[in-house]
PDB file of N, CA and C in Angstrom:
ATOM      1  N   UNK A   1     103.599  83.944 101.101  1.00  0.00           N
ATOM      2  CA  UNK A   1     103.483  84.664  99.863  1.00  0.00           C
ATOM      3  C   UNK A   1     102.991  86.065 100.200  1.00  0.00           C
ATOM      4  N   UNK A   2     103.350  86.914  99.582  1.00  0.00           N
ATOM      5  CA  UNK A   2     103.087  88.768  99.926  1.00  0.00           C
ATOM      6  C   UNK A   2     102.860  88.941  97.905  1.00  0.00           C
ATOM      7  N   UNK A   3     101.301  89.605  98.137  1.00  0.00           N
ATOM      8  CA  UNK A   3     101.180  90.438  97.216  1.00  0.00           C
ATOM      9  C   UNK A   3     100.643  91.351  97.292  1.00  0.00           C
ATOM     10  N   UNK A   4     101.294  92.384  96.354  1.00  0.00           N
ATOM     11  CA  UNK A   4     101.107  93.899  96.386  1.00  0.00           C
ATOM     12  C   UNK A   4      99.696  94.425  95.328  1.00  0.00           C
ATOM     13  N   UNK A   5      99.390  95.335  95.537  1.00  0.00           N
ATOM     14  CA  UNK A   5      98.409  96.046  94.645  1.00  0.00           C
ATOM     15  C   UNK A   5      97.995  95.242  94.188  1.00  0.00           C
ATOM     16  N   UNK A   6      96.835  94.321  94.271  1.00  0.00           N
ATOM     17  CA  UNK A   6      96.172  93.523  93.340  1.00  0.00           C
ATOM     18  C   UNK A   6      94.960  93.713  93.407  1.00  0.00           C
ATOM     19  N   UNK A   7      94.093  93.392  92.747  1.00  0.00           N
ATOM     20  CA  UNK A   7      92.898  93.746  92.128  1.00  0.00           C
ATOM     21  C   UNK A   7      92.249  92.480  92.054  1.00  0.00           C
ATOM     22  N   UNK A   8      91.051  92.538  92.275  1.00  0.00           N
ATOM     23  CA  UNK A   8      90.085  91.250  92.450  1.00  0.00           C
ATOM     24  C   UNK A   8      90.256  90.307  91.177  1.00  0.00           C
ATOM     25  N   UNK A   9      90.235  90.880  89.945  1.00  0.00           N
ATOM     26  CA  UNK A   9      90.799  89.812  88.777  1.00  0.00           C
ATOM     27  C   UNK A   9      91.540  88.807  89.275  1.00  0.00           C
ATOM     28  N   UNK A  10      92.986  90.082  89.266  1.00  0.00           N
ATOM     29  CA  UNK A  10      94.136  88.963  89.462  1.00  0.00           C
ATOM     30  C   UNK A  10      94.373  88.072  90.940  1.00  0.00           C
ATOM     31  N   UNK A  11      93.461  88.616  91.770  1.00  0.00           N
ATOM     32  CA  UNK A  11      93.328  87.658  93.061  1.00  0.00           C
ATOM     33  C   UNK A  11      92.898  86.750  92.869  1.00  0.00           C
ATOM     34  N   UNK A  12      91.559  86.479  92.137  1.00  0.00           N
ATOM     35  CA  UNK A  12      90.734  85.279  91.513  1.00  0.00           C
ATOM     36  C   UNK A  12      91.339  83.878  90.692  1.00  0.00           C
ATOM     37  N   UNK A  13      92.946  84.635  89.678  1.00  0.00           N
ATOM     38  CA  UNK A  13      93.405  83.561  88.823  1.00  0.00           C
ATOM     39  C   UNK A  13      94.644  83.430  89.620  1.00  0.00           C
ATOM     40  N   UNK A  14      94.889  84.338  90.675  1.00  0.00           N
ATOM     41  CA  UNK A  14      96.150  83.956  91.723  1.00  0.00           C
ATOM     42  C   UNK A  14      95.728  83.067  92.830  1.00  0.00           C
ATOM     43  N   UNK A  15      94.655  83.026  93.408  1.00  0.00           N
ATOM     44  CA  UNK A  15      93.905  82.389  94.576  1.00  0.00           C
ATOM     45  C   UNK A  15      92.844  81.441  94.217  1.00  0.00           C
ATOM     46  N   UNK A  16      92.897  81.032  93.572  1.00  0.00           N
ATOM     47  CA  UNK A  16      90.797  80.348  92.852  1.00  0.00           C
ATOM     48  C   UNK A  16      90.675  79.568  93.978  1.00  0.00           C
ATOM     49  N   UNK A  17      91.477  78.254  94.469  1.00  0.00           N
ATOM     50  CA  UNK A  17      91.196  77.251  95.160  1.00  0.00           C
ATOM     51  C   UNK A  17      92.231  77.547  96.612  1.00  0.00           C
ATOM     52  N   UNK A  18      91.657  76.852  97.712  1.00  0.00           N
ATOM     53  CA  UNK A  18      92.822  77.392  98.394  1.00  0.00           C
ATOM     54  C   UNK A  18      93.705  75.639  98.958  1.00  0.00           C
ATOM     55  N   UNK A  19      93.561  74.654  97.839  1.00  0.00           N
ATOM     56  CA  UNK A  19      93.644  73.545  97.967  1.00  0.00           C
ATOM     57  C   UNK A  19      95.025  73.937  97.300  1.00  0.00           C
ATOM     58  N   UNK A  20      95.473  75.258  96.512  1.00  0.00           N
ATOM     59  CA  UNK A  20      96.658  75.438  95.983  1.00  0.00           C
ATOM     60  C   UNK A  20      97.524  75.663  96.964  1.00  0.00           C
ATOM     61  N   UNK A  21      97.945  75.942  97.764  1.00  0.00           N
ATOM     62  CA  UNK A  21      98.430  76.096  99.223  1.00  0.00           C
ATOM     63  C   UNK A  21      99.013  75.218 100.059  1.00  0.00           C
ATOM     64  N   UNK A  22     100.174  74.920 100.577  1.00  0.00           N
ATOM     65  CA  UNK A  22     100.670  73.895 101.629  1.00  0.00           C
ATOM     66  C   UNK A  22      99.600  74.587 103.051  1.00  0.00           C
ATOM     67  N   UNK A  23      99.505  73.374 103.769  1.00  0.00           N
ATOM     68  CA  UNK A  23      99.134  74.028 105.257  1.00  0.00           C
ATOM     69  C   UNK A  23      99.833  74.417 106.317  1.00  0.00           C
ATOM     70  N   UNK A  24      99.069  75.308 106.478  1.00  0.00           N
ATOM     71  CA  UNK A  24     100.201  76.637 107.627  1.00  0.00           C
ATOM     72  C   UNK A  24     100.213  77.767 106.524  1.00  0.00           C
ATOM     73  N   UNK A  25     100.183  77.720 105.139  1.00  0.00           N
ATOM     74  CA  UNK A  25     100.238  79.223 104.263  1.00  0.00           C
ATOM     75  C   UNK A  25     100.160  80.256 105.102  1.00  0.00           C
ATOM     76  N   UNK A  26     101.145  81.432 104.648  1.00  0.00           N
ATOM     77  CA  UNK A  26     100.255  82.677 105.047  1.00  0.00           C
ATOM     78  C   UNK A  26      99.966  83.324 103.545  1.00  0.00           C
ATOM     79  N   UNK A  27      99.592  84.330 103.577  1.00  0.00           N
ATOM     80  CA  UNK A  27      99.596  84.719 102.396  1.00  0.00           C
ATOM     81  C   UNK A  27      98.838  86.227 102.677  1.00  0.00           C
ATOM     82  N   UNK A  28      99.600  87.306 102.102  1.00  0.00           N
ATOM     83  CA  UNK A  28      99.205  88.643 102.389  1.00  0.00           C
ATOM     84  C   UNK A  28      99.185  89.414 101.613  1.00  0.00           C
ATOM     85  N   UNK A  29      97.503  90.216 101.518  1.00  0.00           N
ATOM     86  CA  UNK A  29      97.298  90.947 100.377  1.00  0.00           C
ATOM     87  C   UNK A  29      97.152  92.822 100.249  1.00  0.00           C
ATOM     88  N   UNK A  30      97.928  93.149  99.760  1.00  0.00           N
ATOM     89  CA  UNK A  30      97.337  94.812  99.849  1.00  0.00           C
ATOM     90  C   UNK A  30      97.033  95.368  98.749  1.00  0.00           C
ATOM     91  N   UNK A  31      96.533  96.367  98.528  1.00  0.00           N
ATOM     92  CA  UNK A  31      95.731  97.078  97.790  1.00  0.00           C
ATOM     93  C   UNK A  31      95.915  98.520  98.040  1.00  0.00           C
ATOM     94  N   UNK A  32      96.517  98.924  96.585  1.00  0.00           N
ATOM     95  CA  UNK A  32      95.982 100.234  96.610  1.00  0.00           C
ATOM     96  C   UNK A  32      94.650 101.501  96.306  1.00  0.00           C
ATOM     97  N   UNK A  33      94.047 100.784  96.462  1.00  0.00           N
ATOM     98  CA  UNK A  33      92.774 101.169  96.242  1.00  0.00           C
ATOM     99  C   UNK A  33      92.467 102.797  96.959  1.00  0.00           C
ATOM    100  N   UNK A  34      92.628 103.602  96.863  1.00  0.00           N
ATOM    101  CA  UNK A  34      92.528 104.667  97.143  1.00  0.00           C
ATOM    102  C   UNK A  34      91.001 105.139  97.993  1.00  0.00           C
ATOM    103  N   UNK A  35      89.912 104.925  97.480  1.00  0.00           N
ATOM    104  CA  UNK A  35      88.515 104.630  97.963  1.00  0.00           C
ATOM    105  C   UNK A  35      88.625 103.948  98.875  1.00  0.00           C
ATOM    106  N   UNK A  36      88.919 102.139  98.205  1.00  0.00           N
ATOM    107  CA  UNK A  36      88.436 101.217  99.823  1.00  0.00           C
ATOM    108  C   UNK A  36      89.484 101.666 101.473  1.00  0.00           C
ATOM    109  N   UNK A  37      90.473 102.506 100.471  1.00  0.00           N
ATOM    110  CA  UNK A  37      91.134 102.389 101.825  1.00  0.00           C
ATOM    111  C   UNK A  37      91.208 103.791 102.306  1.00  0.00           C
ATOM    112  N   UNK A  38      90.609 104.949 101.779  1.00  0.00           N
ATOM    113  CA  UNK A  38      89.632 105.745 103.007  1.00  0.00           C
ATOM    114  C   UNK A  38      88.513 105.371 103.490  1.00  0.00           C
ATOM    115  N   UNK A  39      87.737 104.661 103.029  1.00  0.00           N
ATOM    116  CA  UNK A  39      86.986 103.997 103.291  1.00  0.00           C
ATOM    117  C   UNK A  39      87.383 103.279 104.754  1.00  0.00           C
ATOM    118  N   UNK A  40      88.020 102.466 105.085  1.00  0.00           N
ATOM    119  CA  UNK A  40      88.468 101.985 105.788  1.00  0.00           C
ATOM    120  C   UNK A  40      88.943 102.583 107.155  1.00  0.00           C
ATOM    121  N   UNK A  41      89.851 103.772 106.414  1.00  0.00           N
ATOM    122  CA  UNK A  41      90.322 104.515 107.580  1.00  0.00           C
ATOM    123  C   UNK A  41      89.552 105.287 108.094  1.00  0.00           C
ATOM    124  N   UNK A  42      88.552 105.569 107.628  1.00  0.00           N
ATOM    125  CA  UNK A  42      87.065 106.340 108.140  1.00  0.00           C
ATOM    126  C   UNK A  42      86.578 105.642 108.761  1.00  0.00           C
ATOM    127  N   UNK A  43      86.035 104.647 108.550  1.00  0.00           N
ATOM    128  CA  UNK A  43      85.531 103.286 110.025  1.00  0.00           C
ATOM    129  C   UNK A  43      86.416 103.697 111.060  1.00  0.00           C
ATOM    130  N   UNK A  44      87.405 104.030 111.195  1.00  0.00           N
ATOM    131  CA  UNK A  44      88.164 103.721 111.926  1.00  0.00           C
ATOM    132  C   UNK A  44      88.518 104.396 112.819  1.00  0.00           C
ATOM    133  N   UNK A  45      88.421 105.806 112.335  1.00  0.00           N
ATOM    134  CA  UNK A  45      89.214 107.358 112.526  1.00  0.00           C
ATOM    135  C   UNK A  45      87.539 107.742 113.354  1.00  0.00           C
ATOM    136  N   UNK A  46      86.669 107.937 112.214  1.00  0.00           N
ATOM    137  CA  UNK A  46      85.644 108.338 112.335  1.00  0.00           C
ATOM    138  C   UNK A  46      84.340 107.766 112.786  1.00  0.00           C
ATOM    139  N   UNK A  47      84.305 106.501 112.808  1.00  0.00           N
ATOM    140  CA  UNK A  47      82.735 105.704 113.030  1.00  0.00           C
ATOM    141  C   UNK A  47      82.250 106.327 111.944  1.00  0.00           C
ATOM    142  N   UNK A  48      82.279 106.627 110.603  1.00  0.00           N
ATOM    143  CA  UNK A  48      81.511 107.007 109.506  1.00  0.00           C
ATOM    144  C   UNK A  48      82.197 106.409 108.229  1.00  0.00           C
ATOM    145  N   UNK A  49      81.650 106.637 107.440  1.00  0.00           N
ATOM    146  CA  UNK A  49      82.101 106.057 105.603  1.00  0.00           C
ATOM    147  C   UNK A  49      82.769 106.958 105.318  1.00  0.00           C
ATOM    148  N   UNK A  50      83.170 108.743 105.399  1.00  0.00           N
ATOM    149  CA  UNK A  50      83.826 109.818 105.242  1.00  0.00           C
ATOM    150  C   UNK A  50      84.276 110.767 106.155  1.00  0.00           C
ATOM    151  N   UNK A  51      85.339 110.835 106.052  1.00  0.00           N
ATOM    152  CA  UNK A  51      85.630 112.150 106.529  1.00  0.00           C
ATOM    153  C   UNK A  51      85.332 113.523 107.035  1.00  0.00           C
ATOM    154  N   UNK A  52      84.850 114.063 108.268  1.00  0.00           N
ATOM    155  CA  UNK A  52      84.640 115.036 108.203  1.00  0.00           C
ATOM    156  C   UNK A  52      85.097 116.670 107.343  1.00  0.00           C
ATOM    157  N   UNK A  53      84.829 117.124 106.654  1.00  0.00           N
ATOM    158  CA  UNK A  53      85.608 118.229 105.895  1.00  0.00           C
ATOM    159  C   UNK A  53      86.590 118.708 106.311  1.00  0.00           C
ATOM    160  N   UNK A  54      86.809 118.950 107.807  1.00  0.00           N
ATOM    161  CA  UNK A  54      87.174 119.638 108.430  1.00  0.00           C
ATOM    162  C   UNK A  54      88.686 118.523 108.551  1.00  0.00           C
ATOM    163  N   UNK A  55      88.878 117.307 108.367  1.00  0.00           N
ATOM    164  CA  UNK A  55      89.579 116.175 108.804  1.00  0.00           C
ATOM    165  C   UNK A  55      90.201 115.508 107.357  1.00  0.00           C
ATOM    166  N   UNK A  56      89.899 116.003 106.012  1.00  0.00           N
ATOM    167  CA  UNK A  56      89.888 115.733 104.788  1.00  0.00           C
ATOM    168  C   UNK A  56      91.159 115.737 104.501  1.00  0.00           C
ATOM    169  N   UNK A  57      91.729 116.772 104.683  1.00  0.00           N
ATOM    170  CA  UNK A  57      93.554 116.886 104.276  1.00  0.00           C
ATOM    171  C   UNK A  57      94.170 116.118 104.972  1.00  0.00           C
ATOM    172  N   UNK A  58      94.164 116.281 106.461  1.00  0.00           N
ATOM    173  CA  UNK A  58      94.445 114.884 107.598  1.00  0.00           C
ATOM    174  C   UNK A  58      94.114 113.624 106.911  1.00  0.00           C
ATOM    175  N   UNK A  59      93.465 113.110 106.482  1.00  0.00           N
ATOM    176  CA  UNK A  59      92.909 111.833 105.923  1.00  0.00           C
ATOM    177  C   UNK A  59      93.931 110.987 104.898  1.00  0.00           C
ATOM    178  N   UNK A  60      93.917 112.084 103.731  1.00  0.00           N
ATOM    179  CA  UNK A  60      94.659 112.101 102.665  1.00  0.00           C
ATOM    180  C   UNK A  60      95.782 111.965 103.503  1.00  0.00           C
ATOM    181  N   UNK A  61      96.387 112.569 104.267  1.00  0.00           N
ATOM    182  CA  UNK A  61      97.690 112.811 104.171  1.00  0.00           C
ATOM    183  C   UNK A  61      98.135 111.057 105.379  1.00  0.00           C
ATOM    184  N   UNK A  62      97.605 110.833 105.836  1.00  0.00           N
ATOM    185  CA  UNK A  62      97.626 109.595 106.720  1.00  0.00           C
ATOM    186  C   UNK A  62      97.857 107.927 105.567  1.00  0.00           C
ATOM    187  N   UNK A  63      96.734 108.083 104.749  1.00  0.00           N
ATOM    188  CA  UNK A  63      96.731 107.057 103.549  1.00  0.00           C
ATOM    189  C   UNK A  63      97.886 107.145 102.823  1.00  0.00           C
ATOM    190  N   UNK A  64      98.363 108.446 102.388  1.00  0.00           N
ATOM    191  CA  UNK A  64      99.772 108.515 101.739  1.00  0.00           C
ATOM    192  C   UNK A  64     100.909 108.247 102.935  1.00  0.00           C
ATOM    193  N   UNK A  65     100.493 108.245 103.950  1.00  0.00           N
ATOM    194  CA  UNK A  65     101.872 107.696 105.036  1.00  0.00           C
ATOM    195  C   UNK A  65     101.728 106.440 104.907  1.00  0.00           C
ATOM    196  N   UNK A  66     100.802 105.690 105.201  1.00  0.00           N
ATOM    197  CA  UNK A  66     100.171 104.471 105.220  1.00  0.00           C
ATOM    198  C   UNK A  66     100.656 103.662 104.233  1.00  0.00           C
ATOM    199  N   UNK A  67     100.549 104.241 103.019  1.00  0.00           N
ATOM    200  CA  UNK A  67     100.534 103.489 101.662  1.00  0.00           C
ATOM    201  C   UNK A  67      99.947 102.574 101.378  1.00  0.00           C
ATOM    202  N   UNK A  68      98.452 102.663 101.817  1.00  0.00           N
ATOM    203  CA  UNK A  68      97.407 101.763 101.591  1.00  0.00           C
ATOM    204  C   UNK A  68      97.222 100.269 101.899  1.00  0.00           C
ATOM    205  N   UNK A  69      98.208 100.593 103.241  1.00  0.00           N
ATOM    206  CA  UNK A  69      98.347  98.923 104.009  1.00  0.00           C
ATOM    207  C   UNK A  69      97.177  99.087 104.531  1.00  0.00           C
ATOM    208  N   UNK A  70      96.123  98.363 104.674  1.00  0.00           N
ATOM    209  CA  UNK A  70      95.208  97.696 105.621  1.00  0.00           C
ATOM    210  C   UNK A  70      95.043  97.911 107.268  1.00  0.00           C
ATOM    211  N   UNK A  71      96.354  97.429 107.514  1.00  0.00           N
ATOM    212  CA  UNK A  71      96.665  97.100 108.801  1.00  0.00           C
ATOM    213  C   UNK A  71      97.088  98.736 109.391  1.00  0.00           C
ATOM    214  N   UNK A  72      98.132  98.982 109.129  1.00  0.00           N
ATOM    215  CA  UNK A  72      98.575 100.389 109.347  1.00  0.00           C
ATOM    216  C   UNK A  72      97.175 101.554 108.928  1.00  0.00           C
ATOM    217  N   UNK A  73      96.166 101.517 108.138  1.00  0.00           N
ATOM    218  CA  UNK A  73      95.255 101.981 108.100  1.00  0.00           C
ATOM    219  C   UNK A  73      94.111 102.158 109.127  1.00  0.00           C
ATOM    220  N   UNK A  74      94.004 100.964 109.837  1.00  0.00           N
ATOM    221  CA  UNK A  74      93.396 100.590 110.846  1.00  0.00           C
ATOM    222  C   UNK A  74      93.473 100.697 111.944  1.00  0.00           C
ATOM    223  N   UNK A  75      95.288 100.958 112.584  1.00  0.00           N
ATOM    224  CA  UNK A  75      95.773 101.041 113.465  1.00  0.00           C
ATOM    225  C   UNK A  75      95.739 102.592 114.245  1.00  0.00           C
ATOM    226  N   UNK A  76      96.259 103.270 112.606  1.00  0.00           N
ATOM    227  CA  UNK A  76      96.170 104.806 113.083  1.00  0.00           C
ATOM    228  C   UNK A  76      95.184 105.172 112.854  1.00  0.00           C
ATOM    229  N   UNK A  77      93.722 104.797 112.415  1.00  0.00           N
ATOM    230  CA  UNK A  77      92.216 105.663 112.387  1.00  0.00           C
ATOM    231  C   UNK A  77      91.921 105.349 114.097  1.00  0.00           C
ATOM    232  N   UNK A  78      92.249 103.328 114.757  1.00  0.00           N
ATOM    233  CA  UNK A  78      91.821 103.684 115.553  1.00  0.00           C
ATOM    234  C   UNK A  78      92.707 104.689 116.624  1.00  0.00           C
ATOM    235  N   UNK A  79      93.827 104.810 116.577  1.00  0.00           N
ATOM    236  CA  UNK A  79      94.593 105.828 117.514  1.00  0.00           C
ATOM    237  C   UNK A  79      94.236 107.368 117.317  1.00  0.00           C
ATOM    238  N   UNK A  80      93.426 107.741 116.418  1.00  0.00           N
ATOM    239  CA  UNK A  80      93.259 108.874 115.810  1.00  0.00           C
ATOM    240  C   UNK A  80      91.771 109.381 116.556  1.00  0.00           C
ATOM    241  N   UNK A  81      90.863 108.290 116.397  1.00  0.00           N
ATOM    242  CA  UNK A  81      89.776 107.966 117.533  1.00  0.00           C
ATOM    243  C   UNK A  81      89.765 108.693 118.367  1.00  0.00           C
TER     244      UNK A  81
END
């Protein structure tokens, strides 16, 4: 199962139990969350919660390549490192 942009609500009445599930599931979630996922790419990029000023437009412009995958977020903060 792949879901897109979801939000803790609808994760909660999409996911409650995970007894809903055959075994072996995968199930994959992204988010566009704009925050958690500079957030993220700042761990990553930076060893910090933000951006240096100087690294701010770079930032932005990486998350909009990204499109707020997780994974791809993570990959290029740490290559950016």
């Amino acid at each position: 199962m792949v879901i897109d942009d979801v939000d803790n609500i609808q994760l909660n009445a999409l996911a409650k139990q995970c007894d809903w599930f055959g075994r072996g599931s995968r199930i994959i979630i992204t988010t566009r969350d704009e925050d958690a996922a500079l957030h993220l790419f700042c761990l990553h990029a930076f060893k910090n919660d933000h951006p240096q000023e100087d690294f701010k437009d770079l930032s932005l412009n990486v998350l909009s390549y990204a499109g707020g995958l997780p994974l791809a977020l993570r990959v290029l903060g740490d290559h950016l490192h």
